[in-house]
C-alpha atoms as a PDB file:
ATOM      1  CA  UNK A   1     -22.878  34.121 -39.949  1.00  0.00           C
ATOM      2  CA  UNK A   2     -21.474  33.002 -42.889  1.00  0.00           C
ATOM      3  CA  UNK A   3     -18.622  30.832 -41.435  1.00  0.00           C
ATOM      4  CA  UNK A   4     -21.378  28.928 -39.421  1.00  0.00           C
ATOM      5  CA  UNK A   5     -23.654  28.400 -42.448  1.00  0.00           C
ATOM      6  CA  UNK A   6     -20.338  27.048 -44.172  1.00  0.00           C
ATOM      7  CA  UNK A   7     -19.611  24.898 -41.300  1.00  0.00           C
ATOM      8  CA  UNK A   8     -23.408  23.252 -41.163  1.00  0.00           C
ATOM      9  CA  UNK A   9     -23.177  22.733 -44.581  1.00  0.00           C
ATOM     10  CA  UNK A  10     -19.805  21.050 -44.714  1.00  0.00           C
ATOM     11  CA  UNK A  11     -21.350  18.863 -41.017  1.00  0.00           C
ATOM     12  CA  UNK A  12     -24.148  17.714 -42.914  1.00  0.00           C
ATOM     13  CA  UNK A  13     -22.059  16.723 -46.268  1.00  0.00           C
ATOM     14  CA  UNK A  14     -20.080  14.511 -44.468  1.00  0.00           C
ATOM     15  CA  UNK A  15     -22.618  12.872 -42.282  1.00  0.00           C
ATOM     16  CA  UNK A  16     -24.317  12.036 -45.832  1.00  0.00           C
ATOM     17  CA  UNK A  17     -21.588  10.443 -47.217  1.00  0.00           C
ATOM     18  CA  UNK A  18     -20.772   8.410 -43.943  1.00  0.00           C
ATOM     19  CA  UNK A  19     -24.460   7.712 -44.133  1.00  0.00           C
ATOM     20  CA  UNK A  20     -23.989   6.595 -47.973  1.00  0.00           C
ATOM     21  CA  UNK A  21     -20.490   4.591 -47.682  1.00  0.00           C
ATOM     22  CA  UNK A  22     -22.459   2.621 -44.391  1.00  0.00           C
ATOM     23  CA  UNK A  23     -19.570   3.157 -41.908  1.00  0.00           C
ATOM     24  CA  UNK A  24     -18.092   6.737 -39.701  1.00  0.00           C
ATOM     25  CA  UNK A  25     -14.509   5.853 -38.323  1.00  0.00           C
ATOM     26  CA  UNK A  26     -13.806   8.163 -35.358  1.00  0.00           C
ATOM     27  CA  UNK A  27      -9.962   8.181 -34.027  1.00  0.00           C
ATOM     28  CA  UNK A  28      -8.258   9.768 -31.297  1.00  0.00           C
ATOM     29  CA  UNK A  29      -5.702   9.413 -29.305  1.00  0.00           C
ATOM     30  CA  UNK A  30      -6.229   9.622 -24.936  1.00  0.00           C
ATOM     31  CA  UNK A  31      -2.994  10.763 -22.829  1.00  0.00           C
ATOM     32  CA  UNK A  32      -2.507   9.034 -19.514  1.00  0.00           C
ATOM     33  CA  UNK A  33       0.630  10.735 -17.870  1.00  0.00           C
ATOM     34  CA  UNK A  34       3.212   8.726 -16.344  1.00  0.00           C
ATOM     35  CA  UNK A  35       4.511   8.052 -12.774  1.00  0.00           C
ATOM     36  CA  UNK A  36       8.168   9.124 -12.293  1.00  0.00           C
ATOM     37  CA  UNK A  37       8.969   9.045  -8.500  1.00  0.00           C
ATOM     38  CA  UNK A  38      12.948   8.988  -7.154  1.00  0.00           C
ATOM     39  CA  UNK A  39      15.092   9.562  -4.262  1.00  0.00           C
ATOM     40  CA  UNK A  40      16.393  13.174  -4.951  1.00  0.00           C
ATOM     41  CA  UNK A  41      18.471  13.534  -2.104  1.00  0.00           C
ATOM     42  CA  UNK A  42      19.617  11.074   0.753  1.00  0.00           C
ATOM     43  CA  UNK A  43      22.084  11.772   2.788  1.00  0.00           C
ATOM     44  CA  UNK A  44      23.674  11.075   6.274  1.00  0.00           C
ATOM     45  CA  UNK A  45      22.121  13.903   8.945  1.00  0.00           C
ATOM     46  CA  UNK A  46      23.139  12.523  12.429  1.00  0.00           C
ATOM     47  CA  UNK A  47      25.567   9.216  13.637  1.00  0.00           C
ATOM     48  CA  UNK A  48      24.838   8.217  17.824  1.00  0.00           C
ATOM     49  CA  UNK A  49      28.082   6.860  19.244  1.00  0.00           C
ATOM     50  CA  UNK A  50      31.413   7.154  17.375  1.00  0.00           C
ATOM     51  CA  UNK A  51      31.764   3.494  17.247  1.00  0.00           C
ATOM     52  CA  UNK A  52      30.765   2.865  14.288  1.00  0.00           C
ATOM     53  CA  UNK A  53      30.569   4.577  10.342  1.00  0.00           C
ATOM     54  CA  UNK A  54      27.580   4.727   8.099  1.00  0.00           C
ATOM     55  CA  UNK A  55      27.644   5.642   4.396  1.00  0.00           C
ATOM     56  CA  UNK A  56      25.783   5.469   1.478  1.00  0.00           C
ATOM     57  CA  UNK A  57      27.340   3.595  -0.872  1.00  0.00           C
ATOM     58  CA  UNK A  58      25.164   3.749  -3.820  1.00  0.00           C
ATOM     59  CA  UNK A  59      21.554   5.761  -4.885  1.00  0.00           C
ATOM     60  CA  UNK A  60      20.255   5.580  -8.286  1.00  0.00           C
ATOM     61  CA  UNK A  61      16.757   6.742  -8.931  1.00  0.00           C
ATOM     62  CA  UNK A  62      14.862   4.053  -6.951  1.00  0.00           C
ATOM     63  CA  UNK A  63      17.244   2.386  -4.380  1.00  0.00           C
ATOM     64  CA  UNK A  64      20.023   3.217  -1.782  1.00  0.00           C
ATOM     65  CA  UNK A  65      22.210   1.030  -0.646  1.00  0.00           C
ATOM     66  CA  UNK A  66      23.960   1.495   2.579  1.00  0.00           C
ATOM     67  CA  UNK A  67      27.180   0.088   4.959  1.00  0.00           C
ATOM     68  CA  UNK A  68      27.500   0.015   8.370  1.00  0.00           C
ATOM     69  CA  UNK A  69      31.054  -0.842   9.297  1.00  0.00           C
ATOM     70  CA  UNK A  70      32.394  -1.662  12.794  1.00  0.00           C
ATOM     71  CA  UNK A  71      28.932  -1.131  14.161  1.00  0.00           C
ATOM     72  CA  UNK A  72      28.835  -1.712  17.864  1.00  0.00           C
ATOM     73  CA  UNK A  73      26.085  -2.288  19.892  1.00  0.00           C
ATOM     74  CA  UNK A  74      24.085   0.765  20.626  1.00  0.00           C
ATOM     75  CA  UNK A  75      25.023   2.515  17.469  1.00  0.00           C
ATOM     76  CA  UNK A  76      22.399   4.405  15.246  1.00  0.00           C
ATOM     77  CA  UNK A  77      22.610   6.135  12.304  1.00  0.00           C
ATOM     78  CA  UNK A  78      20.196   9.059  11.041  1.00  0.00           C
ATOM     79  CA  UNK A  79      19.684   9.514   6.766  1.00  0.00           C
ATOM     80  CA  UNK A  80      17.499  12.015   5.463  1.00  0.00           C
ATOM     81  CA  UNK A  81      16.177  11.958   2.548  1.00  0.00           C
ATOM     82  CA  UNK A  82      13.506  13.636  -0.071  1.00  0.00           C
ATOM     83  CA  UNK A  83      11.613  12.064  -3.258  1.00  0.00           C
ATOM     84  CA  UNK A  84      10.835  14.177  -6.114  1.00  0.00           C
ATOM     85  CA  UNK A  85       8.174  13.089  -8.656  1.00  0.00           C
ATOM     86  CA  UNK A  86       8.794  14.127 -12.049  1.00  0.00           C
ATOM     87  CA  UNK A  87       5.758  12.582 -13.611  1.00  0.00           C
ATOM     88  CA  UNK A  88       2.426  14.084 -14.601  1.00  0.00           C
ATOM     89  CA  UNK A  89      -0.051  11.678 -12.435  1.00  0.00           C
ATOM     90  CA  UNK A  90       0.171  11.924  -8.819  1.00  0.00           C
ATOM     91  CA  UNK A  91       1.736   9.022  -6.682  1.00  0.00           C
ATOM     92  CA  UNK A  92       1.510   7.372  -3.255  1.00  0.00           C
ATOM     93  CA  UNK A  93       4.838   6.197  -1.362  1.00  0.00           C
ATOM     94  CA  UNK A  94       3.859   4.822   1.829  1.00  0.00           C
ATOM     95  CA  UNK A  95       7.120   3.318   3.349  1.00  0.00           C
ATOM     96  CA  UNK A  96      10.488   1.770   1.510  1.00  0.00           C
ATOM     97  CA  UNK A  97      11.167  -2.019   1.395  1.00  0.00           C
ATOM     98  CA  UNK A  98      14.307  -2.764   3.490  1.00  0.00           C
ATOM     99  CA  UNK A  99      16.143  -5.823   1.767  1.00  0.00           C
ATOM    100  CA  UNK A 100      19.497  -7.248   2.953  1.00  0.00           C
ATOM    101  CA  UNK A 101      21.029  -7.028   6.560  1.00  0.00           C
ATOM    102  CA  UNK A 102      21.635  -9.431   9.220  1.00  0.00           C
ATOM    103  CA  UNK A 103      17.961 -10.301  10.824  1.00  0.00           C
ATOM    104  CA  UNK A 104      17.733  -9.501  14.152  1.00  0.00           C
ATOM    105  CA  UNK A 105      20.547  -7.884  14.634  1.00  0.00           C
ATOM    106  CA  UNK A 106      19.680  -3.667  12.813  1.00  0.00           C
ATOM    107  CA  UNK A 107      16.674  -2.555  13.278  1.00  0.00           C
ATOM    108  CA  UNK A 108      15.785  -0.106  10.247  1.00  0.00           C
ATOM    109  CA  UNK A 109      12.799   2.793  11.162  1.00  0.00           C
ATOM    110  CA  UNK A 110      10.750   5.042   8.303  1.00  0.00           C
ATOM    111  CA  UNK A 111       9.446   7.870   9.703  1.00  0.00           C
ATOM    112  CA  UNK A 112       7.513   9.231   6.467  1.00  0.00           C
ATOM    113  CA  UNK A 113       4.109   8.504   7.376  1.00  0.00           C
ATOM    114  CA  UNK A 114       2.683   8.345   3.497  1.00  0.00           C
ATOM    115  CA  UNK A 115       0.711  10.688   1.060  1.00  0.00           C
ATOM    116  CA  UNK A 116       0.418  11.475  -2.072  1.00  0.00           C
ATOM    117  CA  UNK A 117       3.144  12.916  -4.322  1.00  0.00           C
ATOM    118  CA  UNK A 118       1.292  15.781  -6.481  1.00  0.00           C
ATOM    119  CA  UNK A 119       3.016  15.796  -9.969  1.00  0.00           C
ATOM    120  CA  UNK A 120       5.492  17.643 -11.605  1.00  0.00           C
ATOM    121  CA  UNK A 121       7.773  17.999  -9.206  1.00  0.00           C
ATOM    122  CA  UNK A 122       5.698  17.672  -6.043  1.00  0.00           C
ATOM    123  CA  UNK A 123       8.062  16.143  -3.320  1.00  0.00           C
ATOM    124  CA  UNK A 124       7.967  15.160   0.346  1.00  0.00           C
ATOM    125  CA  UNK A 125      10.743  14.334   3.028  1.00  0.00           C
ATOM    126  CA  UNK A 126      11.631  11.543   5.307  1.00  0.00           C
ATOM    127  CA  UNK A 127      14.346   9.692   8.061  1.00  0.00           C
ATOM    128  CA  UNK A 128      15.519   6.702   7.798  1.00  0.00           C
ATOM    129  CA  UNK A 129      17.161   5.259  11.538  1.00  0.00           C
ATOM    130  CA  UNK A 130      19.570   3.009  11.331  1.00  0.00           C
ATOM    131  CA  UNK A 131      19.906   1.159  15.394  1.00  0.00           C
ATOM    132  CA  UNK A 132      22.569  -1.998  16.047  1.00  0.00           C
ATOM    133  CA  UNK A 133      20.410  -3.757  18.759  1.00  0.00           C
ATOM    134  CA  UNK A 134      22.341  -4.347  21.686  1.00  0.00           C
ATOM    135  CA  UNK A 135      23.833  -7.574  22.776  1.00  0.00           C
ATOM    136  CA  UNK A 136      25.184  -8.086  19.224  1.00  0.00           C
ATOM    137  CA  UNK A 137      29.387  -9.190  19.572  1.00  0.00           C
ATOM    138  CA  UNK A 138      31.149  -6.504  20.109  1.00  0.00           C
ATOM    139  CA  UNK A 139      33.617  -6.943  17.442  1.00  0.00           C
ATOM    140  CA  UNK A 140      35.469  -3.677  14.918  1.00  0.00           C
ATOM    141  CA  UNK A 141      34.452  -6.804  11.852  1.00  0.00           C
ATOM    142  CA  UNK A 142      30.709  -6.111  11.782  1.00  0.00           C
ATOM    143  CA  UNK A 143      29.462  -5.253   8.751  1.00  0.00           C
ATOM    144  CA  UNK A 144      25.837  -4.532   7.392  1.00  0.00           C
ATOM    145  CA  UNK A 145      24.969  -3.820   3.966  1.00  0.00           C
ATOM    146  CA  UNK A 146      21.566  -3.551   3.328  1.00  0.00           C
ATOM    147  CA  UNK A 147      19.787  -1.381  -0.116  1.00  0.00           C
ATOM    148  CA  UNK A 148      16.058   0.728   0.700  1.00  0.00           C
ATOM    149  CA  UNK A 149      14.436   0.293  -2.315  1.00  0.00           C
ATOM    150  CA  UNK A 150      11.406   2.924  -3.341  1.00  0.00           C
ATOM    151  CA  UNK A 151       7.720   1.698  -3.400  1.00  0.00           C
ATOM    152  CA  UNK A 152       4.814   4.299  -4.866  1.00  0.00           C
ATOM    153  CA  UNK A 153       1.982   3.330  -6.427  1.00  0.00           C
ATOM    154  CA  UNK A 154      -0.541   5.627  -8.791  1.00  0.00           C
ATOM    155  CA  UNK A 155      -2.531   7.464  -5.731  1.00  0.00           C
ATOM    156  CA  UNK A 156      -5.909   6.403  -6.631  1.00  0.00           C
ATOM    157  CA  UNK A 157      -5.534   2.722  -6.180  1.00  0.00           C
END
C-alpha cells in the first residue's frame, strides 16, 4: 500500500512540474523487424537426356546463376531448392525473376506456387525446370547462362 501511495505521489509531482515548465516530452523508441529471405539450398535433383550438363555455377544469398553446356534439343534439367527466412517479419516470395538466356530457345518453369514465409527461420521448397525447346541446332557449342534472382516482399502488402 505504501509503494502505491509513493508511486501516486511521485505521478502527480511530475505532472505538476510538466504542468509548471509548460511542456511533457515523451520518447520511445518502436521496433519494426527486418526481412531476411535467401536461397538456403539449391541444388541439381534430376537431368532428362545425357546430352547435355547443368550446374550451378554461383548462389549467394539472393541469386543463382546457372550453365547449360552442350544442351541439345529435348534436354531438361531439374534444381531444387529451399528459402530460409532469417528475419523477424514474415515475407511473401511468389516466383523468381529469370534474367539472361537465349529467348526462345530455354524455357525456365517455377513450380512454388507462393505464400508467406513465417519468420525466424520459417522456410518453404521449390523446382526450378530447366527445358531446351526443340528445333534449336543441334550443335555440342550451346551454351546458356542465365542467374534466378529472389523476389519477396513484406507479406502484408
Amino acid at each position: 500500500m505504501t509503494w502505491f501511495l509513493l508511486t501516486a505521489i511521485f505521478a502527480v509531482m511530475g505532472l505538476g512540474y510538466a504542468t509548471w515548465q509548460g511542456q511533457l516530452y515523451t520518447r520511445g523508441t518502436v521496433a519494426t523487424g527486418n526481412i531476411d529471405v535467401y536461397f538456403s539450398e539449391f541444388e541439381l535433383n534430376n537431368e532428362k537426356s545425357s546430352r547435355g550438363n547443368a550446374r550451378v555455377i554461383f548462389i549467394n544469398e539472393k541469386n543463382v546463376g546457372i550453365e547449360i553446356d552442350n544442351a541439345q534439343p529435348g534436354y531438361s534439367a531439374t534444381f531444387e531448392y529451399e528459402i530460409t527466412n532469417r528475419g523477424s517479419v514474415p515475407a511473401r516470395y511468389s516466383t523468381a525473376t529469370v534474367i539472361g538466356s537465349k529467348p526462345g530457345k530455354v524455357n525456365v518453369s517455377n513450380s512454388y506456387t507462393g505464400g508467406i514465409l513465417e519468420g525466424n527461420g520459417g522456410s518453404d521448397t521449390g523446382q526450378v525446370v530447366i527445358e531446351v525447346e526443340e528445333g534449336v541446332e543441334d550443335s555440342e557449342h550451346n551454351l546458356y547462362d542465365f542467374f534466378i534472382q529472389l523476389d519477396v516482399q513484406q507479406w502484408n502488402l
